[in-house]
Protein backbone atom coordinates (compact mmCIF):
# COMPACT_ATOMS: atom_id res chain seq x y z
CA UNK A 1 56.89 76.80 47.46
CA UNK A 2 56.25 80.25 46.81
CA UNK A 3 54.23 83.03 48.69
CA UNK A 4 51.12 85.62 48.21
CA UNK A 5 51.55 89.28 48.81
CA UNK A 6 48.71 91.68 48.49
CA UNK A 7 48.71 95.61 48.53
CA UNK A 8 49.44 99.16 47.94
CA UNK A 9 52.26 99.60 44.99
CA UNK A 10 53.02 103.10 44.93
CA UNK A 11 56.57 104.80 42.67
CA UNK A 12 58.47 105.96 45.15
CA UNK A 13 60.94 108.44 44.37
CA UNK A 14 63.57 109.51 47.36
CA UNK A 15 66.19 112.12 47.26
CA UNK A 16 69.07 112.20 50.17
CA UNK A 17 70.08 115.44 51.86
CA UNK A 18 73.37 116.01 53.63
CA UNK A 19 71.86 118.51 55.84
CA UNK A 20 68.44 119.46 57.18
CA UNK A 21 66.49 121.44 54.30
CA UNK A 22 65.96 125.42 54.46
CA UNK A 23 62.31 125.13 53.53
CA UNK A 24 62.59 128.45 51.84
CA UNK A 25 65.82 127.43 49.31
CA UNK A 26 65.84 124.88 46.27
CA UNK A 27 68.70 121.99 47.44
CA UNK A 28 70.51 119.59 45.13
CA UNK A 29 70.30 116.03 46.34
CA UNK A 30 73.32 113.75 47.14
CA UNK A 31 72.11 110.47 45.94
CA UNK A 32 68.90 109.52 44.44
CA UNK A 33 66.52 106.49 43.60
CA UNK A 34 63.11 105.80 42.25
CA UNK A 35 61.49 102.11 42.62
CA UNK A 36 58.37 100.54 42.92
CA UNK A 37 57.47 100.73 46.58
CA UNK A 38 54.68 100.19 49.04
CA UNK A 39 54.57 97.82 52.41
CA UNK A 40 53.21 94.66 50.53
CA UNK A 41 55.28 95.28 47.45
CA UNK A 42 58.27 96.13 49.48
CA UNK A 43 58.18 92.86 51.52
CA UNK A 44 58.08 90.72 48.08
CA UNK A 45 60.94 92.44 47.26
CA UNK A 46 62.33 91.22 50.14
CA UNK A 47 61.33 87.99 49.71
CA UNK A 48 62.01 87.38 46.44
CA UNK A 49 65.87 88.83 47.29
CA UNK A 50 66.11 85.76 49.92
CA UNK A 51 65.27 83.42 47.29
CA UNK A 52 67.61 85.02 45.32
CA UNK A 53 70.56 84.47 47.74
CA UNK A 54 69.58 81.53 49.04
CA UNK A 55 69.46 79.96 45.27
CA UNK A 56 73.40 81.83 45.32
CA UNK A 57 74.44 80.06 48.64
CA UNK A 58 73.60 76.92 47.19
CA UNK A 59 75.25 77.13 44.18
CA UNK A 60 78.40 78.42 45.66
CA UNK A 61 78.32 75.42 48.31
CA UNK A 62 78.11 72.87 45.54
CA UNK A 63 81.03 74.10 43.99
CA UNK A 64 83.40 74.59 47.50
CA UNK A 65 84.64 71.46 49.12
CA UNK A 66 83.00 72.02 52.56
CA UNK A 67 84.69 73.41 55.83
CA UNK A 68 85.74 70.92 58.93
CA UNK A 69 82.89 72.17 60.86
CA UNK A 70 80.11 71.64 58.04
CA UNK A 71 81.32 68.14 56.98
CA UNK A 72 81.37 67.37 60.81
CA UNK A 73 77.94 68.62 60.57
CA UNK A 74 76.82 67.13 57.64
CA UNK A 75 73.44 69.00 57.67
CA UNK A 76 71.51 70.79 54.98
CA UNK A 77 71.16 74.54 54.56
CA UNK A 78 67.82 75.35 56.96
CA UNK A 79 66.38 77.52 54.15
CA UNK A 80 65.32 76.33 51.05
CA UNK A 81 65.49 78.47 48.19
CA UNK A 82 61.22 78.51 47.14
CA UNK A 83 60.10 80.44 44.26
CA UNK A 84 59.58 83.90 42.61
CA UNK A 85 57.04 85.42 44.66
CA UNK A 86 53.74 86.84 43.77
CA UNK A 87 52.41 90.39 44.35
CA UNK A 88 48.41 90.55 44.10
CA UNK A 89 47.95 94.69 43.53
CA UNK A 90 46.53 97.40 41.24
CA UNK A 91 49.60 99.37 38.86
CA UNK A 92 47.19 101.28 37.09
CA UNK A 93 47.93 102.48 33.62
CA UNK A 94 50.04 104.63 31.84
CA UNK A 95 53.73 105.23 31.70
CA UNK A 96 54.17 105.05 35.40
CA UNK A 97 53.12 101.81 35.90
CA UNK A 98 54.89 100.42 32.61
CA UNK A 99 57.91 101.74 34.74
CA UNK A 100 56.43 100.34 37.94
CA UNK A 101 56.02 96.58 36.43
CA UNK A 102 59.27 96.56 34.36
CA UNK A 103 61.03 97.29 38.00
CA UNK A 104 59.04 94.53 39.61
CA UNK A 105 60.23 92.04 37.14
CA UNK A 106 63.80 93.17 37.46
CA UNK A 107 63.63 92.40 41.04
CA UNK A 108 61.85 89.00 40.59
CA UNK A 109 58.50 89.31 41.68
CA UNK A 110 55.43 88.32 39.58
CA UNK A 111 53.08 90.85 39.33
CA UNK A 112 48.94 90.14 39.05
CA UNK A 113 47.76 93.61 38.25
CA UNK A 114 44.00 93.61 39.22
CA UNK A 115 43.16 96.89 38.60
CA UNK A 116 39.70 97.24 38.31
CA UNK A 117 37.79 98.70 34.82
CA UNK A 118 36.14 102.22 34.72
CA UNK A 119 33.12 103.14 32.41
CA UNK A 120 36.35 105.00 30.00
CA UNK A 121 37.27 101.25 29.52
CA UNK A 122 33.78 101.28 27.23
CA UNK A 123 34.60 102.36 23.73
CA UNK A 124 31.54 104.71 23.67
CA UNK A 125 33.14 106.76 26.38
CA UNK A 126 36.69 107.40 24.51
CA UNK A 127 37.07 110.42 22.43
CA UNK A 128 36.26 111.12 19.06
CA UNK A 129 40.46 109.38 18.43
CA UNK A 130 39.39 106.84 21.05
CA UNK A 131 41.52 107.51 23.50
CA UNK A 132 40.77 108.68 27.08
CA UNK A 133 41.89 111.79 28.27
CA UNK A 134 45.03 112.42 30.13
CA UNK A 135 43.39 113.55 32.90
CA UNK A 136 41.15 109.79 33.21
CA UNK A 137 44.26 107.33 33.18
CA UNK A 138 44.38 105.32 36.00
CA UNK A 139 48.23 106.38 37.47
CA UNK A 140 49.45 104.40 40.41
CA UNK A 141 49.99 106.84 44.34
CA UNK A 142 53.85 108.39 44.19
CA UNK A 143 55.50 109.25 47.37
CA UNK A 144 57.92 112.08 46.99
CA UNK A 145 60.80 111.21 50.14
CA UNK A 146 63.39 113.25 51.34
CA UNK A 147 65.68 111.94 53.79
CA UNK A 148 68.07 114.46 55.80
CA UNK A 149 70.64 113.99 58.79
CA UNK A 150 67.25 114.40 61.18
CA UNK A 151 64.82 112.16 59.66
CA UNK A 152 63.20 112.25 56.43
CA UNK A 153 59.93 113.91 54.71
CA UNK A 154 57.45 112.03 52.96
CA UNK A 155 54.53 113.31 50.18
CA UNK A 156 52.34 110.89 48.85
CA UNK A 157 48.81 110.75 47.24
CA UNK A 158 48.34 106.99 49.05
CA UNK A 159 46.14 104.51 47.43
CA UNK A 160 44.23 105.88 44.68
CA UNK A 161 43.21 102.82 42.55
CA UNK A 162 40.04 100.71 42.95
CA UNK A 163 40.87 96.94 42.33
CA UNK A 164 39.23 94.01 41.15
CA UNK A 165 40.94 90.61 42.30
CA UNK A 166 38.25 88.54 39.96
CA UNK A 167 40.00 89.43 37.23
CA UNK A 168 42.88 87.79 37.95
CA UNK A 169 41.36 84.85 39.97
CA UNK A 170 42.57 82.23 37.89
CA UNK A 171 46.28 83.12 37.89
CA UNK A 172 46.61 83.16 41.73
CA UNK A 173 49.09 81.04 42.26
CA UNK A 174 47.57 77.36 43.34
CA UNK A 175 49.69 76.22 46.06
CA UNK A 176 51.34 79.02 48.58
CA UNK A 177 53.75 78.68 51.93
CA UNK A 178 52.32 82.01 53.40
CA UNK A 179 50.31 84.68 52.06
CA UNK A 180 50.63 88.54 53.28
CA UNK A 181 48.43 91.45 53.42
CA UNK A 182 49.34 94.98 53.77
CA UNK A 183 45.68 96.65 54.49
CA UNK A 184 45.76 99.13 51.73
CA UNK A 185 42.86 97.76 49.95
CA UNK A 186 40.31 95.55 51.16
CA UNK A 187 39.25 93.60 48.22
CA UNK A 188 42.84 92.50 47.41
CA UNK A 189 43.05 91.46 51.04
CA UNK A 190 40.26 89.79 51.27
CA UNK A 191 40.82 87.75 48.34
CA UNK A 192 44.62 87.10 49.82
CA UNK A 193 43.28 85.87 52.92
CA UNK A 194 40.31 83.37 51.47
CA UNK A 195 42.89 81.64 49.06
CA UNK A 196 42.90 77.69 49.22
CA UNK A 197 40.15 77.90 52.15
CA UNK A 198 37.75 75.15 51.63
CA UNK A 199 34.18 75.75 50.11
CA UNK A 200 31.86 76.79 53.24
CA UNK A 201 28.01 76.76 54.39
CA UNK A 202 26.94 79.91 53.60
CA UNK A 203 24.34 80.03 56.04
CA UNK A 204 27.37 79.95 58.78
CA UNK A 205 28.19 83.37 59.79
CA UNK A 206 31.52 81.87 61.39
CA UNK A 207 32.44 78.79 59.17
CA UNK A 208 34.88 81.05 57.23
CA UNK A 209 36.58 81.52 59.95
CA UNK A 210 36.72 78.26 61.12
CA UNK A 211 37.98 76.79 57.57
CA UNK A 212 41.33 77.12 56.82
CA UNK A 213 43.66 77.18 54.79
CA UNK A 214 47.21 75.36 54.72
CA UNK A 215 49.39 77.65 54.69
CA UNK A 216 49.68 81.15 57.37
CA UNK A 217 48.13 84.40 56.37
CA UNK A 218 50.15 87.18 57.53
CA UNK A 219 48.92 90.28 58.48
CA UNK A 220 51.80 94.05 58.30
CA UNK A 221 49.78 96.18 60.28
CA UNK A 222 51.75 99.63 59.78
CA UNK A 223 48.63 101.41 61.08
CA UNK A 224 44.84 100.72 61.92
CA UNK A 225 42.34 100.35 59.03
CA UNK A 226 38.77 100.68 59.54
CA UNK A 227 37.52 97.89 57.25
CA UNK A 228 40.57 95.56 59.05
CA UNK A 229 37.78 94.58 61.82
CA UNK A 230 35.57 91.76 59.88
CA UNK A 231 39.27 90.51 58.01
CA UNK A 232 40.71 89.85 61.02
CA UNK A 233 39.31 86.46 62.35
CA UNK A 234 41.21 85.33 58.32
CA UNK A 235 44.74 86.27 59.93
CA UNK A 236 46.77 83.59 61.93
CA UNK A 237 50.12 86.14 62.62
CA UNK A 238 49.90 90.28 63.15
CA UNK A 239 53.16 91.39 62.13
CA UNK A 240 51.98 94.97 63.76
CA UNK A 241 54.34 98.56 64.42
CA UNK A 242 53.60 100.91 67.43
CA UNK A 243 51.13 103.28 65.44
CA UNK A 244 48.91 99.98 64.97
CA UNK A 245 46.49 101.42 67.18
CA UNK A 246 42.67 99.87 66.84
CA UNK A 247 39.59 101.98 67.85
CA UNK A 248 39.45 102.68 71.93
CA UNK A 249 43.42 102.16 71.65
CA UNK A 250 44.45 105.33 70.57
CA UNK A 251 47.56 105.27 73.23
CA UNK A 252 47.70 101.79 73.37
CA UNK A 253 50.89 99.38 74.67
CA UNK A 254 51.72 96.21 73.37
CA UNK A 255 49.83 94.06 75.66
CA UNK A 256 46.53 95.81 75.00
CA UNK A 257 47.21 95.40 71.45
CA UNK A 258 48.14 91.45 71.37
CA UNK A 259 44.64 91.30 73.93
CA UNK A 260 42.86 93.18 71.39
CA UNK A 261 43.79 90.73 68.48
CA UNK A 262 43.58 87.99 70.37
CA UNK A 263 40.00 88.46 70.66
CA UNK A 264 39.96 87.66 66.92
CA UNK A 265 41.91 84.03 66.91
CA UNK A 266 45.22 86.25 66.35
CA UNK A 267 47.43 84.66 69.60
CA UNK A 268 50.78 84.87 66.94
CA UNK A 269 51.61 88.50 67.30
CA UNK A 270 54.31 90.41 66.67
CA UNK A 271 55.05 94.32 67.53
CA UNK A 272 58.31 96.50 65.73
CA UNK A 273 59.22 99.57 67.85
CA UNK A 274 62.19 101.08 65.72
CA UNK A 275 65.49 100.45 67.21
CA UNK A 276 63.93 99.14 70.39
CA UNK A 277 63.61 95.40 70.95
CA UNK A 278 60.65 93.91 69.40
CA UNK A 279 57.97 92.37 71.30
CA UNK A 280 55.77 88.92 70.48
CA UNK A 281 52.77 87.80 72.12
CA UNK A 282 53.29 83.99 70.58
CA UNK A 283 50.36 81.22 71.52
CA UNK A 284 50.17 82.09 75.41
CA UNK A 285 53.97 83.13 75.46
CA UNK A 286 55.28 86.40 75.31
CA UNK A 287 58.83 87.84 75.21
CA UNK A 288 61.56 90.89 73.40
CA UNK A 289 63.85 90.40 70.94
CA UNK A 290 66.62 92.96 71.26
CA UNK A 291 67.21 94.86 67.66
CA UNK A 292 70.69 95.56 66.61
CA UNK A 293 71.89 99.26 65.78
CA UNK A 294 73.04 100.01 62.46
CA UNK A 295 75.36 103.60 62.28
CA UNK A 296 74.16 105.89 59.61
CA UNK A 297 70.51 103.93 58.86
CA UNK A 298 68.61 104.60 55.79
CA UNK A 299 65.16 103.69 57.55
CA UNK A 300 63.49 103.98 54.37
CA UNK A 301 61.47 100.22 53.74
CA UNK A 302 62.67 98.97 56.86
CA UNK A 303 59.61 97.76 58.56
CA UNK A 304 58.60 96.14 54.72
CA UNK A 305 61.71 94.69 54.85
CA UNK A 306 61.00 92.86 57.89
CA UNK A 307 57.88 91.98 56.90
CA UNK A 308 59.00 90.10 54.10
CA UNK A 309 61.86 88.91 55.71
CA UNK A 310 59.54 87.51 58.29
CA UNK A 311 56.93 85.80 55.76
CA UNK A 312 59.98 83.97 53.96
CA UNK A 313 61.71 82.61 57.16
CA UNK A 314 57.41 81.89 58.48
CA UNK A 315 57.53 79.62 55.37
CA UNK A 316 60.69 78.25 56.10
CA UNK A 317 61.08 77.54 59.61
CA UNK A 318 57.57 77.17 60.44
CA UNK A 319 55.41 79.10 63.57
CA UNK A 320 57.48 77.27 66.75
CA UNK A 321 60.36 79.22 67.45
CA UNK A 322 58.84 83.15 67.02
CA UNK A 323 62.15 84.37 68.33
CA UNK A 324 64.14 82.94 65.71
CA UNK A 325 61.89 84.23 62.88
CA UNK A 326 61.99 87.73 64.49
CA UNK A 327 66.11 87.61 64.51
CA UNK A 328 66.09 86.62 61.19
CA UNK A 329 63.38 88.99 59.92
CA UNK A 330 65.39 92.09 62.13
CA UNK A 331 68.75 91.29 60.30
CA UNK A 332 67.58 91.48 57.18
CA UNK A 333 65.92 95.04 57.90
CA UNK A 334 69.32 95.64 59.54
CA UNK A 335 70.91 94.98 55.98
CA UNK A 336 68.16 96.96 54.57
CA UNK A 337 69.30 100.14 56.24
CA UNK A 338 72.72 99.81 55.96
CA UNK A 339 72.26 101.48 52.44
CA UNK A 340 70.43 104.47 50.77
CA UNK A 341 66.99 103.23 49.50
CA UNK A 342 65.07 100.63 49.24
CA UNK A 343 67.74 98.55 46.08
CA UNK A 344 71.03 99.02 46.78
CA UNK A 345 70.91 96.73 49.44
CA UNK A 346 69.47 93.39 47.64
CA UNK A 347 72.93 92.42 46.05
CA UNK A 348 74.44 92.80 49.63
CA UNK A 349 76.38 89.80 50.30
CA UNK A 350 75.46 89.52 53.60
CA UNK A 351 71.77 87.90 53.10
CA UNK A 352 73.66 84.84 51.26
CA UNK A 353 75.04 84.88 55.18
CA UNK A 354 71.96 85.36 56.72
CA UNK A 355 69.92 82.60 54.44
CA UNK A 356 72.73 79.65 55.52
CA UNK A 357 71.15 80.29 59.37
């Protein structure tokens, strides 16, 4: 099984400050990184690191004689290992996004770039060379970080590419476990959310809603979208943080939130506060998971990092036990910060702990 992210891929490139910056003075960085970011493309990351440990657990049990306790137990790992994910955006063109896709591929995620055609795509609008100019090629959004002892700063131009999900239609993947959307761009979502959901009477306003698919679409609501409203009876879990706050909510708590959603069909939801514990509204149950403090974080990707986290354990594990998927989902992110950026932390050892449950 495999799973369906769609969204915002932006390069990110993050410098690291050992003090708070002098606005006014040029500073040398102490460490340094530049990846393909973005929440949906972050949380395949994720994912597709799980698979990646999970396929290294596996291998390293066959080859062990087993322990006392796990030949007592005689039981299978509770994760299976799945496939390479796939990430449903818009790169762009140009040397940026050859960088952008290279680094996706590195980190094992298949890439459906579905960025959509501009009138410069027609040969009679090239130059007199036929080739665009500079100032027409399609670039993907960059967000410049800086990260200091007191937080960090972040620059970017946000989403900046129009997409077009028909043209890639036919090499969305068939059969998915979950599929997650990020709410950068509402085509790409909405053609995330309607995979595998059965042919409908168009004359029924609501019989999209009411057909659905077989696997759970996932919803990382980092912050209210306008266009989210008429998506939002397609979405079976909110994944959501605290500045996920819908029109009339503008100070809202959690429980005004979950109420809000759960006018929609949403009655899996899930709400991220930081380093406080996280909060689920979960099919008339509600409840806080209590987050674990990592010294020295590197925030950076954290919330994507539970997102994806929490789509590949969703998969796994199934929607009956939310407070198992959230511990999972908030020890990954805890891995995730234990390093600078948003790579270093993919090769850590400890998510081959994490994926044996």
């Amino acid at each position: 099984m495999t799973a369906l992210f769609a969204g915002l891929t932006t390069l990110d490139v993050l410098h690291r400050l050992d003090h708070v910056p002098d606005p006014g003075l040029k500073v040398t960085s102490t460490d340094f990184t530049m990846a393909a970011g973005g929440p949906a493309t972050n949380a395949a990351v994720t994912y597709a690191a799980l698979v990646a440990a999970t396929r290294a657990s596996s291998a390293d049990a066959a080859t062990r004689a087993p322990s006392a306790d796990e030949a007592e137990a005689n039981s299978p790992a509770p994760f299976p290992s799945g496939e390479a994910p796939t990430l449903l955006t818009a790169l762009g063109e140009g040397p940026v996004s050859a960088f952008l896709a290279a680094d996706l591929a590195s980190a094992g995620v298949r890439v459906l770039d579905a960025t959509a055609p501009t009138p410069l795509d027609h040969p009679s609008a090239l130059g007199e060379r036929g080739a665009a100019p500079a100032s027409s090629l399609r670039e993907p959004a960059v967000s410049s970080i800086i990260e200091h002892p007191s937080g960090r700063m972040v620059a970017s131009t946000n989403a900046r590419l129009d997409a077009d999900p028909g043209r890639v239609a036919a090499e969305l993947p068939e059969r998915v476990g979950v599929v997650l959307i990020d709410g950068h761009n509402p085509a790409l979502a909405q053609a995330a959310l309607t995979l595998g959901v059965p042919e409908v009477d168009g004359e029924d306003p609501f019989a999209l809603l009411e057909a659905r698919p077989p696997h759970l679409r996932v919803l990382d609501g980092g912050s209210w979208k306008d266009w989210l409203t008429p998506l939002l009876g397609l979405v079976d879990v909110a994944v959501v943080s605290e500045d996920f706050a819908p029109p009339l909510l503008a100070r809202a708590d959690g429980e005004q939130v979950a109420g809000f959603l759960r006018g929609f069909g949403i009655t899996r939801v899930v709400r991220t506060r930081g380093e406080r514990p996280v909060q689920y509204w979960w099919d008339g149950t509600s409840g806080e998971v209590p987050v674990r403090e990592v010294p020295d974080a590197s925030t950076m990707g954290a919330g994507d990092a539970f997102h994806g986290a929490f789509a590949w354990a969703l998969e796994r594990a199934g929607a009956s036990d939310p407070e198992r998927l959230i511990r999972f989902a908030s020890a990954v992110a805890g891995v995730s910060v234990s390093s600078f950026g948003t790579r270093q932390w993919l090769a850590s050892p400890a998510l081959a702990e994490l994926v044996r449950g």
